[in-house]
N, C-alpha and C. Protein backbone atom coordinates (compact mmCIF):
# COMPACT_ATOMS: atom_id res chain seq x y z
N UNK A 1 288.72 99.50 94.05
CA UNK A 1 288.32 99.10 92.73
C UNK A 1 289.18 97.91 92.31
N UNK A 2 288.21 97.35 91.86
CA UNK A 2 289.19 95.91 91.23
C UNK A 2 288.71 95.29 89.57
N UNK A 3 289.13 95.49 89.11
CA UNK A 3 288.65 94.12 87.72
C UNK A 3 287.94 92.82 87.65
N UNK A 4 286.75 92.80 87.53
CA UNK A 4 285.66 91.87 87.34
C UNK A 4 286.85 90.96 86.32
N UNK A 5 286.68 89.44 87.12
CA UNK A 5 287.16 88.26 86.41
C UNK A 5 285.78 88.11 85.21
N UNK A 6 286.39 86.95 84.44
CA UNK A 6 285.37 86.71 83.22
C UNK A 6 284.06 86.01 83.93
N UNK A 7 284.60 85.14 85.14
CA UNK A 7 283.44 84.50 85.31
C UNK A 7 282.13 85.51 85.85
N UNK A 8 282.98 86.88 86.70
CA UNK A 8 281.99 87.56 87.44
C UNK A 8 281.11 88.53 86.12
N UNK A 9 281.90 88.60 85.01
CA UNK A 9 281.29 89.62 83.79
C UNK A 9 280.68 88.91 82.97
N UNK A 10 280.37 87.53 83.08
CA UNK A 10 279.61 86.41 82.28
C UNK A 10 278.26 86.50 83.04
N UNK A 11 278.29 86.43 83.81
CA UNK A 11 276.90 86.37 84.83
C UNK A 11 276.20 88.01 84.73
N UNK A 12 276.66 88.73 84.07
CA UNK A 12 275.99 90.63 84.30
C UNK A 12 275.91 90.59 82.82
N UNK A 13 276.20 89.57 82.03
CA UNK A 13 276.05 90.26 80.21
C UNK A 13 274.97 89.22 79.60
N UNK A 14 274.42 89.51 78.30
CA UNK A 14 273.72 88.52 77.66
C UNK A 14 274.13 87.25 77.63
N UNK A 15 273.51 86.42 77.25
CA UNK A 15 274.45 85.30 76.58
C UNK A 15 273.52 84.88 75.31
N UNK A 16 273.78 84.46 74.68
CA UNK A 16 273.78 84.12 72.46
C UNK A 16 272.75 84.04 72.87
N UNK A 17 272.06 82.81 73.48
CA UNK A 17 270.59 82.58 72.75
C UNK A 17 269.49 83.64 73.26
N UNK A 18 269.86 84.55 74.72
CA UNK A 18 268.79 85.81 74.73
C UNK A 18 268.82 87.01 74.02
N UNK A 19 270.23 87.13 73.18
CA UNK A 19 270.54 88.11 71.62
C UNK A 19 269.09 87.45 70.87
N UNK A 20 268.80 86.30 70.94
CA UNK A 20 267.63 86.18 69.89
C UNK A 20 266.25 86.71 70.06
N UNK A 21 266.77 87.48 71.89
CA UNK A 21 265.13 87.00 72.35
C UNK A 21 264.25 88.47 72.38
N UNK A 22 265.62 89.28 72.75
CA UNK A 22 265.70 91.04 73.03
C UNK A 22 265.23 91.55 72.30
N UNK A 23 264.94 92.57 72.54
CA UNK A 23 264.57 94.03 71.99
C UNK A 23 266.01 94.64 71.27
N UNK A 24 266.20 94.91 70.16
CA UNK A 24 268.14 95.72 70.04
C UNK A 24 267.31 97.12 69.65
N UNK A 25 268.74 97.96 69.35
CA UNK A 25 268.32 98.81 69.28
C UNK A 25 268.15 99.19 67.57
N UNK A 26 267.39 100.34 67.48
CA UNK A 26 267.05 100.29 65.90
C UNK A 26 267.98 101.29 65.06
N UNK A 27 269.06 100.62 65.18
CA UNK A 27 269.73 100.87 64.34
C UNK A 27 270.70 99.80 63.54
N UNK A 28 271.11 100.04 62.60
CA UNK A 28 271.90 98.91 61.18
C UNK A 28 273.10 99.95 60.64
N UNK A 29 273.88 99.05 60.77
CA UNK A 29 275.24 99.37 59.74
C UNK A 29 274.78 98.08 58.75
N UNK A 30 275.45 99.20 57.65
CA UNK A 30 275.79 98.74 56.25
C UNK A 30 277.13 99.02 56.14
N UNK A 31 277.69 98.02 55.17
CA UNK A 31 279.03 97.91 55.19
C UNK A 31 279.00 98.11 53.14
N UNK A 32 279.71 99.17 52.78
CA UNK A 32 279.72 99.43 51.15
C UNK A 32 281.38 99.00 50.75
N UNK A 33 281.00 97.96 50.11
CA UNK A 33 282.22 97.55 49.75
C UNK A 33 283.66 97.88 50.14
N UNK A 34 283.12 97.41 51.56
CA UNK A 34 284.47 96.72 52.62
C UNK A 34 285.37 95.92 52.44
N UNK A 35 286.78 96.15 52.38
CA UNK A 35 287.50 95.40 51.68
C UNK A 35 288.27 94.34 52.63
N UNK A 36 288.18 94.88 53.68
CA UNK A 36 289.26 94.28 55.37
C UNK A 36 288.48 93.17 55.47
N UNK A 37 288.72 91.58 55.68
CA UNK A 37 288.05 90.94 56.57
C UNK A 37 288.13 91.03 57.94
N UNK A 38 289.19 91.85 58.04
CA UNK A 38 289.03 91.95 59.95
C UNK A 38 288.31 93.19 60.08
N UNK A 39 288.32 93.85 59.37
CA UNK A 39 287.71 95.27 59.95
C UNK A 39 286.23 94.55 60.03
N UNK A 40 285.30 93.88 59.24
CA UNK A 40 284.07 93.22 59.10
C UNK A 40 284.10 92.65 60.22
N UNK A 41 285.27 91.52 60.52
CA UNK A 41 284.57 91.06 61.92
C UNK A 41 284.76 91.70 62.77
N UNK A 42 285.70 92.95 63.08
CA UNK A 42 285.50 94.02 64.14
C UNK A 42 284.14 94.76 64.30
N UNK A 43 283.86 95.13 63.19
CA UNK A 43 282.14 95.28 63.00
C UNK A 43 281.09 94.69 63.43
N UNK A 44 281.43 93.52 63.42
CA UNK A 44 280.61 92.37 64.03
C UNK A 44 280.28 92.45 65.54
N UNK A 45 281.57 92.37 65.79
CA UNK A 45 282.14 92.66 66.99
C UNK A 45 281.31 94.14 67.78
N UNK A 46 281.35 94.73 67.37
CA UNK A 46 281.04 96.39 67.63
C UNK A 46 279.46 96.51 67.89
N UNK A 47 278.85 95.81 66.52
CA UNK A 47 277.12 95.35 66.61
C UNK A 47 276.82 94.86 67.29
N UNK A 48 277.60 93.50 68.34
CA UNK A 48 277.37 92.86 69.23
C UNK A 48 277.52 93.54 70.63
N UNK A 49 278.41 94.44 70.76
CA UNK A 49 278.26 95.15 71.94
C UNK A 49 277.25 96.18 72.17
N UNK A 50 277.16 96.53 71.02
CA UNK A 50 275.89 97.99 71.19
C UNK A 50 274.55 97.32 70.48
N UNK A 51 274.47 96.03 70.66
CA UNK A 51 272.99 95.84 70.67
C UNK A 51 272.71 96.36 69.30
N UNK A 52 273.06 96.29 67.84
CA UNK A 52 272.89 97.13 67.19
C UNK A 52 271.46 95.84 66.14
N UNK A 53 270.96 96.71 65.68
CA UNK A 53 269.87 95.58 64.85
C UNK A 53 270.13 94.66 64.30
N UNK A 54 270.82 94.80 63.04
CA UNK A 54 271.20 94.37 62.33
C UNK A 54 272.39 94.65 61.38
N UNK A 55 273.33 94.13 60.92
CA UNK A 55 275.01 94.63 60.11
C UNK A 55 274.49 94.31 58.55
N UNK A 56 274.60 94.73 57.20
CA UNK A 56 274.29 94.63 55.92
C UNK A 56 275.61 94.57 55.47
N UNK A 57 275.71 93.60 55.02
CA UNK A 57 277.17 93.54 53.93
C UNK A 57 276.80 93.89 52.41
N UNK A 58 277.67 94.29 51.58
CA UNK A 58 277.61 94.58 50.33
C UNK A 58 278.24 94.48 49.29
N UNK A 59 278.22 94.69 48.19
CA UNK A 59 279.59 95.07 47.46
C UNK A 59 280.30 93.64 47.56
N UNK A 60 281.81 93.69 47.47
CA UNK A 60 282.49 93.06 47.29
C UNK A 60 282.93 92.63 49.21
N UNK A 61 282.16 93.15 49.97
CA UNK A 61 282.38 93.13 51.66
C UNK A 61 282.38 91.77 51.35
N UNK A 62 283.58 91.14 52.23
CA UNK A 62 283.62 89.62 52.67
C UNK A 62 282.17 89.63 53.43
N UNK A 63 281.91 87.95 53.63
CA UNK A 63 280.64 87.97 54.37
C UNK A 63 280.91 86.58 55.03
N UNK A 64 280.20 86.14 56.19
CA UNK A 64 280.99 84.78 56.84
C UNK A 64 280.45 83.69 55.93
N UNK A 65 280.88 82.53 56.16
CA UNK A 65 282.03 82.13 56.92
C UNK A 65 283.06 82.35 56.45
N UNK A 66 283.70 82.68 56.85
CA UNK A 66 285.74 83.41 57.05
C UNK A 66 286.02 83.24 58.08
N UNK A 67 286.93 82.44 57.99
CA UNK A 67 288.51 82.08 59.32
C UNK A 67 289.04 83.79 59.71
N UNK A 68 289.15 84.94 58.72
CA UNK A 68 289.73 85.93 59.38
C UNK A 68 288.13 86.69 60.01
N UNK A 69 286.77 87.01 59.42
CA UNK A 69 285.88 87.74 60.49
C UNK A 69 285.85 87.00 61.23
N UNK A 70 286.23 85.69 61.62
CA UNK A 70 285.57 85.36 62.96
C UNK A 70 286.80 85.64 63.96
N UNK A 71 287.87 85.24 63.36
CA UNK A 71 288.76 86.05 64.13
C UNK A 71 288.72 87.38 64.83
N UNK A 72 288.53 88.32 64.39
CA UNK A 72 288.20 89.45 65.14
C UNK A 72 287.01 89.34 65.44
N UNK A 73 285.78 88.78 65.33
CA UNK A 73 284.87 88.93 65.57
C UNK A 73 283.71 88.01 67.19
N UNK A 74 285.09 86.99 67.06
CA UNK A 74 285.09 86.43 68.72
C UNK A 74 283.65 86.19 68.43
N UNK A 75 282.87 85.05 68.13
CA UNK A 75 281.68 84.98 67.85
C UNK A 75 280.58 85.86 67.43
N UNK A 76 280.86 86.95 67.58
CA UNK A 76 279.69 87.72 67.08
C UNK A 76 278.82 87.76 66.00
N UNK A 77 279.55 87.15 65.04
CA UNK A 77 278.83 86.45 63.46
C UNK A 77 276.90 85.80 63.96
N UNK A 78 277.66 85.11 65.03
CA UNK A 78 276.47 84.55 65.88
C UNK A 78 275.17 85.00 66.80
N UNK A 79 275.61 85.91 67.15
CA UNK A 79 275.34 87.08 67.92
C UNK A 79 274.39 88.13 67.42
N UNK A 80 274.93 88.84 66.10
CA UNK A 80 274.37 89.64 65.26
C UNK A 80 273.66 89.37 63.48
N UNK A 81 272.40 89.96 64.15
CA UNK A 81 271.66 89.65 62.44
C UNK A 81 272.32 89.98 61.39
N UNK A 82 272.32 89.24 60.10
CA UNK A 82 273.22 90.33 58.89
C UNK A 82 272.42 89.61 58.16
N UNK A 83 272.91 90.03 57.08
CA UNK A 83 272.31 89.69 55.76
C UNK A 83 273.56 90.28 54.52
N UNK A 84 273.55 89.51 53.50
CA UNK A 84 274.46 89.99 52.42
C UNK A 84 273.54 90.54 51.34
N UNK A 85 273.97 91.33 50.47
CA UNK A 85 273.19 91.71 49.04
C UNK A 85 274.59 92.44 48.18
N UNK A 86 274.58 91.91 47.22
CA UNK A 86 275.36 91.85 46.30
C UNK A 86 275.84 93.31 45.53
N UNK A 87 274.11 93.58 45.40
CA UNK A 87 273.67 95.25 45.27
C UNK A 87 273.47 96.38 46.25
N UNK A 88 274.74 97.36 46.75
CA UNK A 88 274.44 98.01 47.74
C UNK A 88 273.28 99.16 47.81
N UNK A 89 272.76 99.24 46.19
CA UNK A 89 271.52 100.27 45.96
C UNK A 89 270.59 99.35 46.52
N UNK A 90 270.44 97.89 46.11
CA UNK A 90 269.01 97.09 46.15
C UNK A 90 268.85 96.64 47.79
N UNK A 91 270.48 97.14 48.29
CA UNK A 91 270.04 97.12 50.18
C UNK A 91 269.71 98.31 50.68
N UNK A 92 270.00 99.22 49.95
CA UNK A 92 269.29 100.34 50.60
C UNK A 92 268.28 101.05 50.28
N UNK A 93 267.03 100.35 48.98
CA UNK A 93 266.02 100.27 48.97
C UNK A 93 265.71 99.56 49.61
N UNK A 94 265.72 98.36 49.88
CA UNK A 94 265.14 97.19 50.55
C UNK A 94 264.75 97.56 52.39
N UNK A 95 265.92 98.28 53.00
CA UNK A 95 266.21 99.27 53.97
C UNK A 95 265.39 100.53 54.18
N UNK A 96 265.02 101.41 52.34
CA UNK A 96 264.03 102.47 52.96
C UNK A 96 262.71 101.85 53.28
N UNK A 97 262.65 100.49 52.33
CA UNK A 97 261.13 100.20 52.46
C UNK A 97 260.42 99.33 53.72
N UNK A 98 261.55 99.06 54.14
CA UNK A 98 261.51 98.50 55.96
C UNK A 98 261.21 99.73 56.89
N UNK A 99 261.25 101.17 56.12
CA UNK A 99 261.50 102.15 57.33
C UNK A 99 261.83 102.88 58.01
N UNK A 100 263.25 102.57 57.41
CA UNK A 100 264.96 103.01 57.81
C UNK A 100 265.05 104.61 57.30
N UNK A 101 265.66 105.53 58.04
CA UNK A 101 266.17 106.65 57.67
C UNK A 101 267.62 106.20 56.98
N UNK A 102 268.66 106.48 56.18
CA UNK A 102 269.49 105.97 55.43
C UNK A 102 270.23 107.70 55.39
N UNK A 103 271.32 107.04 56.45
CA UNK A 103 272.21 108.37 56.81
C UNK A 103 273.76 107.80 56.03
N UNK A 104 275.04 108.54 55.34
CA UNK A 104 275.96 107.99 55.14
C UNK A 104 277.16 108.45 56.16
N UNK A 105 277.70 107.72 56.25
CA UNK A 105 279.10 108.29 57.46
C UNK A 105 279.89 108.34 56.36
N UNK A 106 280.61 109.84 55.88
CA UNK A 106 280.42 110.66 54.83
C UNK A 106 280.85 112.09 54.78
N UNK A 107 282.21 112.39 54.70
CA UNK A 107 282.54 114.00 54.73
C UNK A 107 281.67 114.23 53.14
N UNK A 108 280.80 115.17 53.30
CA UNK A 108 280.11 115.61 52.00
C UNK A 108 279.87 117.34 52.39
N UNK A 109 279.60 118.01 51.08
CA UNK A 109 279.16 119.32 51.32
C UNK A 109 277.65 119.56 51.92
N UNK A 110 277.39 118.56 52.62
CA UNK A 110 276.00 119.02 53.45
C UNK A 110 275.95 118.35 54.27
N UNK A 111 277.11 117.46 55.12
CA UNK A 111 277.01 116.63 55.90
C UNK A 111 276.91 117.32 57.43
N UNK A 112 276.04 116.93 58.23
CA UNK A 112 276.00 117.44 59.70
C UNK A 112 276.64 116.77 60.82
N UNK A 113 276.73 117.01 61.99
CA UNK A 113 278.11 116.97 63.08
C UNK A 113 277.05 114.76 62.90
N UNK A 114 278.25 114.33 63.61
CA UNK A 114 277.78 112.84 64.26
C UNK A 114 276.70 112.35 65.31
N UNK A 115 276.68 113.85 65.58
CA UNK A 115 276.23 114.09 67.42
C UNK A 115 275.04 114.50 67.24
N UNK A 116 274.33 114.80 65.83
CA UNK A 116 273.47 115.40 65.57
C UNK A 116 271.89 114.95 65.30
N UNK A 117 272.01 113.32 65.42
CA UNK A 117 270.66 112.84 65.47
C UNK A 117 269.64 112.99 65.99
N UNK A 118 268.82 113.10 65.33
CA UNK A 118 267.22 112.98 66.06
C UNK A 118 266.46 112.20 66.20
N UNK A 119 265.27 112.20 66.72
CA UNK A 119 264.21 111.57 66.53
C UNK A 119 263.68 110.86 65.28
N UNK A 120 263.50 112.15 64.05
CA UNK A 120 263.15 111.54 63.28
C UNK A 120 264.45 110.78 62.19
N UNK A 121 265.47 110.79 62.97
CA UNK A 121 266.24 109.98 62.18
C UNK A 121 266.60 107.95 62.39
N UNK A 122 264.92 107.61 63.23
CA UNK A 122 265.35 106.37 63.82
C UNK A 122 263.78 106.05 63.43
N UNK A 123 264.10 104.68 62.73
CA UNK A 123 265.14 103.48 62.86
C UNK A 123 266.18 104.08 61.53
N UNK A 124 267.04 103.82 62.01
CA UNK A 124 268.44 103.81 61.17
C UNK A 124 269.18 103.15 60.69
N UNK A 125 269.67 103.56 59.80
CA UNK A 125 270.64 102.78 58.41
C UNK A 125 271.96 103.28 58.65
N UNK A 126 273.14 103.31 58.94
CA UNK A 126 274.58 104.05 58.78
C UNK A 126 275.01 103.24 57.61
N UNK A 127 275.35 104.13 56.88
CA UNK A 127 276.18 103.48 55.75
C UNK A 127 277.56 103.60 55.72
N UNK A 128 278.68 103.02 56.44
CA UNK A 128 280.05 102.71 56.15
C UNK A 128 280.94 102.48 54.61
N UNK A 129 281.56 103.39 53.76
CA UNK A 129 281.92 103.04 53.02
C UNK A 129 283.65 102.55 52.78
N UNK A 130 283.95 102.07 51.69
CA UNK A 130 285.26 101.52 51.44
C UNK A 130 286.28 102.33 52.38
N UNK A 131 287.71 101.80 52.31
CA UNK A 131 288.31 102.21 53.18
C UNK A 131 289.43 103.01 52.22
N UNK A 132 289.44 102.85 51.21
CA UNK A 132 290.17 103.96 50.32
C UNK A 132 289.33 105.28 49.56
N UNK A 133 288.43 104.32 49.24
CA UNK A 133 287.14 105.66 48.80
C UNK A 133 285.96 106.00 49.52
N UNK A 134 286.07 105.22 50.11
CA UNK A 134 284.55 106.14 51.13
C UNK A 134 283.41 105.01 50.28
N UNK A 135 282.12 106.13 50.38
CA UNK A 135 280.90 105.00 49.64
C UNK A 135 280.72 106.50 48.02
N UNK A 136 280.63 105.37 47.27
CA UNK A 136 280.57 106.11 46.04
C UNK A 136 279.22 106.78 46.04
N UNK A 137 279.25 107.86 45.25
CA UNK A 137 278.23 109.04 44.94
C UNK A 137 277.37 108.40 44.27
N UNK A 138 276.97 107.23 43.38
CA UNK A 138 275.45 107.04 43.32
C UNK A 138 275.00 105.81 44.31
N UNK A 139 275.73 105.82 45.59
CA UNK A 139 274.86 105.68 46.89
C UNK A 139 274.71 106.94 47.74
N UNK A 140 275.40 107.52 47.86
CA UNK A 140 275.10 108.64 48.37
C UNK A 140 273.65 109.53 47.54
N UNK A 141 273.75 109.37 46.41
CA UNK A 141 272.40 110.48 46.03
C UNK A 141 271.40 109.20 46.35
N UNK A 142 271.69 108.41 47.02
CA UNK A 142 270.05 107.36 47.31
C UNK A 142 269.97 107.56 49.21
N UNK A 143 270.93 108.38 49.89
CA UNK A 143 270.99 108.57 51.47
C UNK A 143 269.92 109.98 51.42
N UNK A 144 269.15 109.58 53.13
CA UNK A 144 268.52 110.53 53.17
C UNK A 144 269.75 112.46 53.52
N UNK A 145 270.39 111.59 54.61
CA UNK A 145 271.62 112.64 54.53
C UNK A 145 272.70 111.96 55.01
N UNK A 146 273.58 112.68 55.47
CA UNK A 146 275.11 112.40 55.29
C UNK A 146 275.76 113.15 57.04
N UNK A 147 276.67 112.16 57.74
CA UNK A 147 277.10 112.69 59.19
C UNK A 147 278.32 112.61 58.76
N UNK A 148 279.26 113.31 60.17
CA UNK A 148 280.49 113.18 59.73
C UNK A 148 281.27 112.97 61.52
N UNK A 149 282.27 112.52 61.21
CA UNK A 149 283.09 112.78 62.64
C UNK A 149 284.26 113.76 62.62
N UNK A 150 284.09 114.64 63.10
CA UNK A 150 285.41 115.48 63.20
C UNK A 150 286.62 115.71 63.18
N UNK A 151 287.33 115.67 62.39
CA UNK A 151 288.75 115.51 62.18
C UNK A 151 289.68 117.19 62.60
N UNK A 152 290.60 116.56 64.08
CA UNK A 152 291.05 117.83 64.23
C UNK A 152 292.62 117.95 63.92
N UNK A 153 293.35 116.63 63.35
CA UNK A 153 294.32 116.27 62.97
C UNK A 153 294.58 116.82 61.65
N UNK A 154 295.81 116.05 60.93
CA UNK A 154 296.06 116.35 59.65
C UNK A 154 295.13 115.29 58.86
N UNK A 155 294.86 113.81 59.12
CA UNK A 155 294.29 112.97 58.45
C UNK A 155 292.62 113.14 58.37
N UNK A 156 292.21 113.30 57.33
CA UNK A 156 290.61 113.62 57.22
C UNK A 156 290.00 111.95 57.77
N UNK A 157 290.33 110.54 57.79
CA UNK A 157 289.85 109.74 57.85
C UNK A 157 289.97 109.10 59.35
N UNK A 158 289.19 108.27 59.54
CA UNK A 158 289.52 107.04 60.71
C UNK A 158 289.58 105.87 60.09
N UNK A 159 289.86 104.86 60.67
CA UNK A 159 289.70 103.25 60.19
C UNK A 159 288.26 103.15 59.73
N UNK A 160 287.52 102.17 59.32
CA UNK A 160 286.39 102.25 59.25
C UNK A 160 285.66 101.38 60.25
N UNK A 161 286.31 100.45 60.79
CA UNK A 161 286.34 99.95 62.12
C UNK A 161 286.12 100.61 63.05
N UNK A 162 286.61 101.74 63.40
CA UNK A 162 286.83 102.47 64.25
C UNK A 162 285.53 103.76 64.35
N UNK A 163 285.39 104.32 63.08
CA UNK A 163 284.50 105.10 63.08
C UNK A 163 282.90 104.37 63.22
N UNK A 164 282.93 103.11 62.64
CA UNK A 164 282.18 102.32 62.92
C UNK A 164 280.96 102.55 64.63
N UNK A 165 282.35 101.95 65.07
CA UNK A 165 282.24 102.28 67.13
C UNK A 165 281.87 103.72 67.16
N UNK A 166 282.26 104.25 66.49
CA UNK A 166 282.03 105.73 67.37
C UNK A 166 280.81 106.28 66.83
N UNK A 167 280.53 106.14 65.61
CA UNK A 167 279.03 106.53 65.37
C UNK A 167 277.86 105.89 65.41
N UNK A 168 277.77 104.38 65.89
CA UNK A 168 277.74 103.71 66.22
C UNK A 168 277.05 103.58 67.50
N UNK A 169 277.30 103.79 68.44
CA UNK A 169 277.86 104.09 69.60
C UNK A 169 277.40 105.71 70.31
N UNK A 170 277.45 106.05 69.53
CA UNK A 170 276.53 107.88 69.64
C UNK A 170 275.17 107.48 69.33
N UNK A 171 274.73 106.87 68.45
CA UNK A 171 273.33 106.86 67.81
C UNK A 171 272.87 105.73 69.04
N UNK A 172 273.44 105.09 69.61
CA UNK A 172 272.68 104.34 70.85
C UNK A 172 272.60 105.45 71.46
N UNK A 173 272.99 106.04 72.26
CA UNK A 173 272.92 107.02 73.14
C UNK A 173 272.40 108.11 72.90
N UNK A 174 272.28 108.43 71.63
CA UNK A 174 271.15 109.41 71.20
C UNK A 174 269.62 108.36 71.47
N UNK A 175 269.47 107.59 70.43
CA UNK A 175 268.39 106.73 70.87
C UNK A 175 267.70 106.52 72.40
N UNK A 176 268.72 105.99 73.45
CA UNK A 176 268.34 105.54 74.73
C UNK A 176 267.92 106.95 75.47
N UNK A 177 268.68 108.22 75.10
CA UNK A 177 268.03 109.52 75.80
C UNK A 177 266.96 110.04 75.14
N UNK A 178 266.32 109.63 73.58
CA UNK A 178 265.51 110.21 73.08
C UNK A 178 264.32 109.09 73.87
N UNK A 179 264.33 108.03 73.90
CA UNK A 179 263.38 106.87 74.41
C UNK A 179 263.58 107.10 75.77
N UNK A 180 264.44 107.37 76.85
CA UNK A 180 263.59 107.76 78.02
C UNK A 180 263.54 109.11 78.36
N UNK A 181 263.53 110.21 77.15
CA UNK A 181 262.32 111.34 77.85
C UNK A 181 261.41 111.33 76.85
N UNK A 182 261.13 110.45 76.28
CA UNK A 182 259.67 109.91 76.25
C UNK A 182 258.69 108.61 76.81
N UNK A 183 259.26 108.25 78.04
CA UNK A 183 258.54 107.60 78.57
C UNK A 183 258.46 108.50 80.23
């Protein structure tokens, strides 16, 4: 075993202008008043690896151009669809009426495991909220429901960066096994 140089892992990955051309997968993060500019362009970042639809900024979420998302975000600004809205309710109407199931990543009293998607929960919305408060309760009473990631530590939270990737990242892989045992 050896480590693929950049040049040999440039030739096996997309490159920008066939991101325009693909199929992604149907799912969207929303970002609810995100306060990190790096955590955003880590996000960026994260959408760009998992093929993700589209990223929604909100709230007070930085949105590019920024010297710090592109920093973490190593082009991906470029890479991945977004869109800003000022109003994080009027993106996630705008979101049901595209289609979208509108799940929140979200310790709540009815929230179900991460791992737990279905079928009929795609095309999808994840809603990411602030990194001190989470996403406030009159977005949450506008989500169809609410996931969570498991905390077996003392800290109930992750980065939001981080949880980002991981639920993220499950919902592809729920997706890609629900789409090939149905073909």
């Amino acid at each position: 075993m050896r480590k693929l140089l950049n040049a040999e892992i440039k030739k096996i990955r997309l490159n920008p202008e066939k991101t325009k051309e693909i199929t992604r997968n149907p799912i969207t993060l929303m970002l609810d008043n995100v306060r990190s500019l790096y955590n955003v362009g880590s996000i960026f970042r994260t959408c760009d690896a998992a093929l993700a639809k589209e990223l929604i900024l909100t709230g007070f979420t930085p949105y590019p151009p920024r010297a710090e998302i592109e920093k973490t975000a190593l082009g991906a600004v470029e890479t991945v669809p977004w869109r800003y809205f000022k109003s994080t309710a009027e993106a996630v109407e705008k979101l049901k009426n595209e289609g979208n199931k509108i799940i929140a990543v979200e310790i709540t009293d009815d929230s179900r495991k991460y791992d737990d998607l279905t079928f009929d929960d795609f095309p999808l919305c994840l809603i990411l909220g602030n990194e001190l408060t989470g996403i406030d309760n009159d977005i949450l009473s506008l989500c169809d429901s609410a996931i969570e990631i498991p905390m077996y530590g003392v800290k109930h939270s992750l980065n939001v960066s981080v949880a980002a990737g991981i639920v993220l990242f499950e919902a592809v892989k729920i997706w890609k096994s629900i789409k090939n045992s149905n073909t």
